[in-house]
N, C-alpha and C. Protein backbone atom coordinates (compact mmCIF):
# COMPACT_ATOMS: atom_id res chain seq x y z
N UNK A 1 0.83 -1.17 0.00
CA UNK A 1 0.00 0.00 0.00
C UNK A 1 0.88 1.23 0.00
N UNK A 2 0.48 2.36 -0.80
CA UNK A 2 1.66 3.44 -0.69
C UNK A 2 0.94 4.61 0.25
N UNK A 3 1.93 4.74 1.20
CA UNK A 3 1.99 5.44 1.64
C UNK A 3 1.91 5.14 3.25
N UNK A 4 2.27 3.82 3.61
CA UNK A 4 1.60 3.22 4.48
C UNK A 4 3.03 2.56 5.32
N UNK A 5 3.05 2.04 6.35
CA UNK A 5 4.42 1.07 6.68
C UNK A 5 3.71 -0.05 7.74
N UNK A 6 4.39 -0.93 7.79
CA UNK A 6 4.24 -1.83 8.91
C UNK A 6 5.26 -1.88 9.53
N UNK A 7 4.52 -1.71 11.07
CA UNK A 7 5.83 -1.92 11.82
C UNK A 7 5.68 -3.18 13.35
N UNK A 8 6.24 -3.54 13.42
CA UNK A 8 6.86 -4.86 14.24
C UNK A 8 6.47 -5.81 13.79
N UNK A 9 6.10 -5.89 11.98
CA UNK A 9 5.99 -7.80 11.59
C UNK A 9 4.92 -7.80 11.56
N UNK A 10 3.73 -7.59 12.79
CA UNK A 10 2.83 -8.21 12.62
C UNK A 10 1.67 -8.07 11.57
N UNK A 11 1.25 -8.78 10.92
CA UNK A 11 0.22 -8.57 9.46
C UNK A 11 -0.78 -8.47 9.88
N UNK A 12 -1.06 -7.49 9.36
CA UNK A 12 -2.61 -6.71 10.01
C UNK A 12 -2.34 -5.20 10.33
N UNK A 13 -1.33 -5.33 10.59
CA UNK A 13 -0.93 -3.83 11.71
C UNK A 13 0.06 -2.86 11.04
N UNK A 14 -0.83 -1.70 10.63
CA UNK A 14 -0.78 -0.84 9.35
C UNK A 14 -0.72 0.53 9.81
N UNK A 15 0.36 1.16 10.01
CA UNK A 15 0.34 3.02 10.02
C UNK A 15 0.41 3.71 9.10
N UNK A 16 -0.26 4.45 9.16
CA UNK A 16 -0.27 5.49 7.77
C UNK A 16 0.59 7.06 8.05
N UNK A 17 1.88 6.66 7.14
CA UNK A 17 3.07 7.93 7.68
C UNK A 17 2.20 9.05 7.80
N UNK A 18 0.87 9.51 6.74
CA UNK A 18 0.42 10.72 6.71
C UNK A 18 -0.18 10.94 8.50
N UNK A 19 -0.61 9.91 9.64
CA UNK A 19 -1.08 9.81 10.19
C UNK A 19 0.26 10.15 11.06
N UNK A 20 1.15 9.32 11.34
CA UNK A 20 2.55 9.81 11.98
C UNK A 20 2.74 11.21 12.24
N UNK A 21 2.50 12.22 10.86
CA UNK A 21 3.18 13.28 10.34
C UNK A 21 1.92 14.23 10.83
N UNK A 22 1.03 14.06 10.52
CA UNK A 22 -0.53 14.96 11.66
C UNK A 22 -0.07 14.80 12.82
N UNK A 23 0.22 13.71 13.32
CA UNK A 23 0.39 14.05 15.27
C UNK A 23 1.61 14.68 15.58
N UNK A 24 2.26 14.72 14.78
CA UNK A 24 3.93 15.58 14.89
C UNK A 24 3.26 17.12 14.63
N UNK A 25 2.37 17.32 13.32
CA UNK A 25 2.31 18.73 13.22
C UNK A 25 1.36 19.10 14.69
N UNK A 26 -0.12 18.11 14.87
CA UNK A 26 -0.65 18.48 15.79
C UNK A 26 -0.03 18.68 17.18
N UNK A 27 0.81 17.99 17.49
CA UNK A 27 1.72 18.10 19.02
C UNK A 27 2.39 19.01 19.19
N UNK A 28 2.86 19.84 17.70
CA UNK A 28 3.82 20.65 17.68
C UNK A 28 2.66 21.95 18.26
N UNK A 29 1.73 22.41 17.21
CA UNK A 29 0.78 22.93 17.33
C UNK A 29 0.26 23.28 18.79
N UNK A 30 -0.30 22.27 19.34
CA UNK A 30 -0.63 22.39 20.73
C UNK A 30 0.41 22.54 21.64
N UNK A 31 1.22 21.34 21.88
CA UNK A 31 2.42 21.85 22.57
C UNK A 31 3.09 23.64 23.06
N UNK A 32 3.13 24.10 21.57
CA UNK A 32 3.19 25.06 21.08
C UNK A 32 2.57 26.16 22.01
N UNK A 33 1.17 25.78 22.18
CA UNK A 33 0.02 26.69 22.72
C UNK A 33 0.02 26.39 23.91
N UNK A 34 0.60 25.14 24.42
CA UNK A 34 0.60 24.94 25.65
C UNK A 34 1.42 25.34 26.81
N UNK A 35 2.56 26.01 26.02
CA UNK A 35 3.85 26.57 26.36
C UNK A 35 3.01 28.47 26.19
N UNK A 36 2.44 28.71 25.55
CA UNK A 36 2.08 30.20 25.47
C UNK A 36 1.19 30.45 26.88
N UNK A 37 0.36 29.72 27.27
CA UNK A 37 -0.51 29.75 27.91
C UNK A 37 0.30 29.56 29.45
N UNK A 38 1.65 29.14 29.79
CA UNK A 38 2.17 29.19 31.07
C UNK A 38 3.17 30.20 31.02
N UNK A 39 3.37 31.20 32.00
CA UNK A 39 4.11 31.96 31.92
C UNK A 39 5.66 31.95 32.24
N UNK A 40 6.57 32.30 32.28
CA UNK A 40 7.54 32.31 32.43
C UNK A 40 8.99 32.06 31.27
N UNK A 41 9.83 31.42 31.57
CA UNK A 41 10.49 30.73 30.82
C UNK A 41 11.04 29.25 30.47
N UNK A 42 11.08 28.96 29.33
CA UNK A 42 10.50 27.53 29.60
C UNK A 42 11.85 26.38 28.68
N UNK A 43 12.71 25.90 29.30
CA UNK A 43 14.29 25.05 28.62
C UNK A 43 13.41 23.61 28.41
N UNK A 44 12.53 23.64 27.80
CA UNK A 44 12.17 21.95 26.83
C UNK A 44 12.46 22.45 25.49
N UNK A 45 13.07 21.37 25.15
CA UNK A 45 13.11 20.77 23.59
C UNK A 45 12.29 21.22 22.84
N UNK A 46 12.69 21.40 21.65
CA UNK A 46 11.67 21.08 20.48
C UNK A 46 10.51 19.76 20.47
N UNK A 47 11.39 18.41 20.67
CA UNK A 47 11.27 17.30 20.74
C UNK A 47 9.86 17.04 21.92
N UNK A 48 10.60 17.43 23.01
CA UNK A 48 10.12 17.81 24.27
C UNK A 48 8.52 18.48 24.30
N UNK A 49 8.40 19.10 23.87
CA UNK A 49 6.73 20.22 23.36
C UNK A 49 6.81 19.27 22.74
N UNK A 50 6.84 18.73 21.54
CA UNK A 50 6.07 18.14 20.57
C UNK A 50 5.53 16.94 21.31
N UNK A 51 6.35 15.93 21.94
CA UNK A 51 5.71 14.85 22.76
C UNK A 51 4.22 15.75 23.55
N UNK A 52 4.64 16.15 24.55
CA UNK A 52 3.45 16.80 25.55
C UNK A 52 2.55 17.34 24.51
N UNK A 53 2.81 17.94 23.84
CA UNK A 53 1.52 18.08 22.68
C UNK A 53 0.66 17.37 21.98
N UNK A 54 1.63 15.90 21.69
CA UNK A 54 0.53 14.67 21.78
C UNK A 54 -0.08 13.82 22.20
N UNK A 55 0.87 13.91 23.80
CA UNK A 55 -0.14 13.09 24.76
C UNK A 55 -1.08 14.16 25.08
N UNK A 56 -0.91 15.52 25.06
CA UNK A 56 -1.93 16.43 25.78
C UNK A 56 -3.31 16.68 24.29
N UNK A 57 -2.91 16.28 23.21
CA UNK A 57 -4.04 15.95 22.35
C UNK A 57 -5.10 14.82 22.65
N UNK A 58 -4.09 13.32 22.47
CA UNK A 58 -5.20 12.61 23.35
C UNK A 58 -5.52 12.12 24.03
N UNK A 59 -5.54 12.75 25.48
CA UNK A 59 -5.80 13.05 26.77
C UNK A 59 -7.13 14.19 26.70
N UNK A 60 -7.12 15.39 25.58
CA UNK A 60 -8.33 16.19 25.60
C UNK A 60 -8.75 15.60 24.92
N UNK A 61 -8.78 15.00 23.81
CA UNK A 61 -9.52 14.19 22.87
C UNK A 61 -10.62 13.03 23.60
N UNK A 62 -9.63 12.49 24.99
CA UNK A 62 -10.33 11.20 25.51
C UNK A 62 -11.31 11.92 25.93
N UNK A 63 -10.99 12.61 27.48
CA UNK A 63 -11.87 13.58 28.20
C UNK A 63 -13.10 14.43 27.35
N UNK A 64 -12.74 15.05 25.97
CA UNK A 64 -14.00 15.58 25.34
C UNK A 64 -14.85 14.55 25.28
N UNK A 65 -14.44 13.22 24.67
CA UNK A 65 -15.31 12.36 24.20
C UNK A 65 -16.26 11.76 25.42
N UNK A 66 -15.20 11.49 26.49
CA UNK A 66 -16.12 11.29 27.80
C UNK A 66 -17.04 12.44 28.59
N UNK A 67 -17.18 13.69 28.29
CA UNK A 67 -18.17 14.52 28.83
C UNK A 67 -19.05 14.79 27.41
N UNK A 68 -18.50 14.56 26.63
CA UNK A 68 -19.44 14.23 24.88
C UNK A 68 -19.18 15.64 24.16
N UNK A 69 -18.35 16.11 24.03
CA UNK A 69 -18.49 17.51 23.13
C UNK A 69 -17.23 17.17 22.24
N UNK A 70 -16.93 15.78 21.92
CA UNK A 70 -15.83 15.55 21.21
C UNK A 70 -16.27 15.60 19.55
N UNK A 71 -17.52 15.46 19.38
CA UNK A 71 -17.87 15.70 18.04
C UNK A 71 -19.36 16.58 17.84
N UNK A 72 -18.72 17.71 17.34
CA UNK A 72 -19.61 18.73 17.13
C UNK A 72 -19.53 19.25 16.01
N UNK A 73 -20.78 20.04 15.60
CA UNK A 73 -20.57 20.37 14.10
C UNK A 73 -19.57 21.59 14.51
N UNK A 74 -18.66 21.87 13.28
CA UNK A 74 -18.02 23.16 13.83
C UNK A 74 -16.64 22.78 13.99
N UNK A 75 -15.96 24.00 14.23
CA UNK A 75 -14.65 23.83 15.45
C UNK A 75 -14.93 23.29 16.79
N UNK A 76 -14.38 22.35 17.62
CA UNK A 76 -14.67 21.51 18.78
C UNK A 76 -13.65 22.37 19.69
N UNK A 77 -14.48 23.68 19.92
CA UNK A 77 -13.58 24.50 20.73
C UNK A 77 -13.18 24.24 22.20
N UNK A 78 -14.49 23.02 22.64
CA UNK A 78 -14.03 22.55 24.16
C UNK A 78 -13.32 22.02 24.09
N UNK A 79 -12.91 21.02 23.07
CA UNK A 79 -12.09 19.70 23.02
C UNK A 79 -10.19 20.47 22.92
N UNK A 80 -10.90 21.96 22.22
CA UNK A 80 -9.19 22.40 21.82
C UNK A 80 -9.04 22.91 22.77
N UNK A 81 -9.98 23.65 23.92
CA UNK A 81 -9.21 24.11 25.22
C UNK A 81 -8.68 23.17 26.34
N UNK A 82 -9.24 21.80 25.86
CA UNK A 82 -9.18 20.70 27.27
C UNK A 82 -7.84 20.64 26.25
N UNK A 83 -7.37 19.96 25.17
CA UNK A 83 -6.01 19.96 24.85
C UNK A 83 -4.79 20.98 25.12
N UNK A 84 -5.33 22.09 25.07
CA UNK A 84 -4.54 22.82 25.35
C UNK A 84 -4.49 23.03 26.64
N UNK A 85 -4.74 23.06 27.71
CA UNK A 85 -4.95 22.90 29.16
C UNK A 85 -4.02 22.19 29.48
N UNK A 86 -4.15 20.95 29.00
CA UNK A 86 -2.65 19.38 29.38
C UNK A 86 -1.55 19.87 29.03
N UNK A 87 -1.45 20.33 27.59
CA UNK A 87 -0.49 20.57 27.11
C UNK A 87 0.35 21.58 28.02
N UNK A 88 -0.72 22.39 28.53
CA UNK A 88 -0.40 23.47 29.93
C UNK A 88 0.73 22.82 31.14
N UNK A 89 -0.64 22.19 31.58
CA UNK A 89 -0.12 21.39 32.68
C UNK A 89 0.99 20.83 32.65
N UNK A 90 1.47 20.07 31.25
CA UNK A 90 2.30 18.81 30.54
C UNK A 90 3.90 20.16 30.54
N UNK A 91 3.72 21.38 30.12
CA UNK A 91 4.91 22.03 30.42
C UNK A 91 5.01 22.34 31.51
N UNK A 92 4.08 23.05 32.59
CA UNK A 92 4.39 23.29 34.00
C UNK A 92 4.84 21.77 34.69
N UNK A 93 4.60 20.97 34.64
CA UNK A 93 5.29 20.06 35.20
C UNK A 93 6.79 19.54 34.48
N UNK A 94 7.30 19.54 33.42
CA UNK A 94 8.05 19.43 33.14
C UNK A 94 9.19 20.56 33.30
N UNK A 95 8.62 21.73 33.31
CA UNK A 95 9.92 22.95 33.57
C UNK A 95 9.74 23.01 34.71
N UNK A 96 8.73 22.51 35.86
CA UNK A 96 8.96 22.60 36.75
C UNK A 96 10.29 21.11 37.77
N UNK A 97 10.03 20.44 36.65
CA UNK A 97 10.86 19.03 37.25
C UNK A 97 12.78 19.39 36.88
N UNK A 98 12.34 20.09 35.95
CA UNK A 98 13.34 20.22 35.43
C UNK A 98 14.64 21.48 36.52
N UNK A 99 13.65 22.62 36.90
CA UNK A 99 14.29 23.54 37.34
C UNK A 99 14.74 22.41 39.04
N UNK A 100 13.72 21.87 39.24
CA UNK A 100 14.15 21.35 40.54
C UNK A 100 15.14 20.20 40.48
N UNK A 101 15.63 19.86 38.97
CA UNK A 101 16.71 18.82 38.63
C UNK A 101 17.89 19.74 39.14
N UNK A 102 17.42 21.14 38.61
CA UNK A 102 19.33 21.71 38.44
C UNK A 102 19.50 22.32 39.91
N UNK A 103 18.75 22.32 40.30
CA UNK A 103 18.64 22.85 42.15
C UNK A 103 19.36 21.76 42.94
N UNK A 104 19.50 20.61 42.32
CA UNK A 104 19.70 19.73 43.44
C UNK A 104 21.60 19.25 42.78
N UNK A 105 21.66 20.05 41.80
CA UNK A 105 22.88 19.71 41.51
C UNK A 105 24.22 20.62 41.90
């Protein structure tokens, strides 16, 4: 199939790079916003935001779907503030782990 890879062997089990390459732009994206929305200054990665941007996608993604406003006609503006919220949280805890790494050194 083009455009597609399998990965660990098993047949059946099919990623679609275009699908890879959305959660990289989306993580970046949110991440992104999730870092605007805490104040201060903030030593994560590139790498670093982009992860927390995609667990903090679906983490709001789960949570929309479980209070139900995950599919709405429209922009799913609750679903993008609960993402962006984690993504919040997902840098305050990390610059916060981080500053208390170099404190102890």
């Amino acid at each position: 199939m083009l455009g597609t890879a399998e990965l660990g062997g098993k047949e059946g089990y099919v990623v679609e790079i275009t699908g890879i390459l959305t959660a990289i732009v989306f993580g970046a994206a949110i991440g992104g916003l999730g870092r605007l929305v805490v104040p201060g200054r903030h030593r994560l990665s590139l790498l670093v935001t982009i992860l927390v941007g995609i667990v903090a996608a679906v983490a709001g993604t789960g949570v929309a779907e479980l209070i139900g406003v995950a599919d709405t006609s429209g922009i799913d503006w609750t679903e993008l503030a609960l993402q962006i919220v984690f993504a919040g949280g997902g840098v305050s805890l990390l610059t916060g782990a981080r500053a208390r790494a170099h404190q102890h050194q």
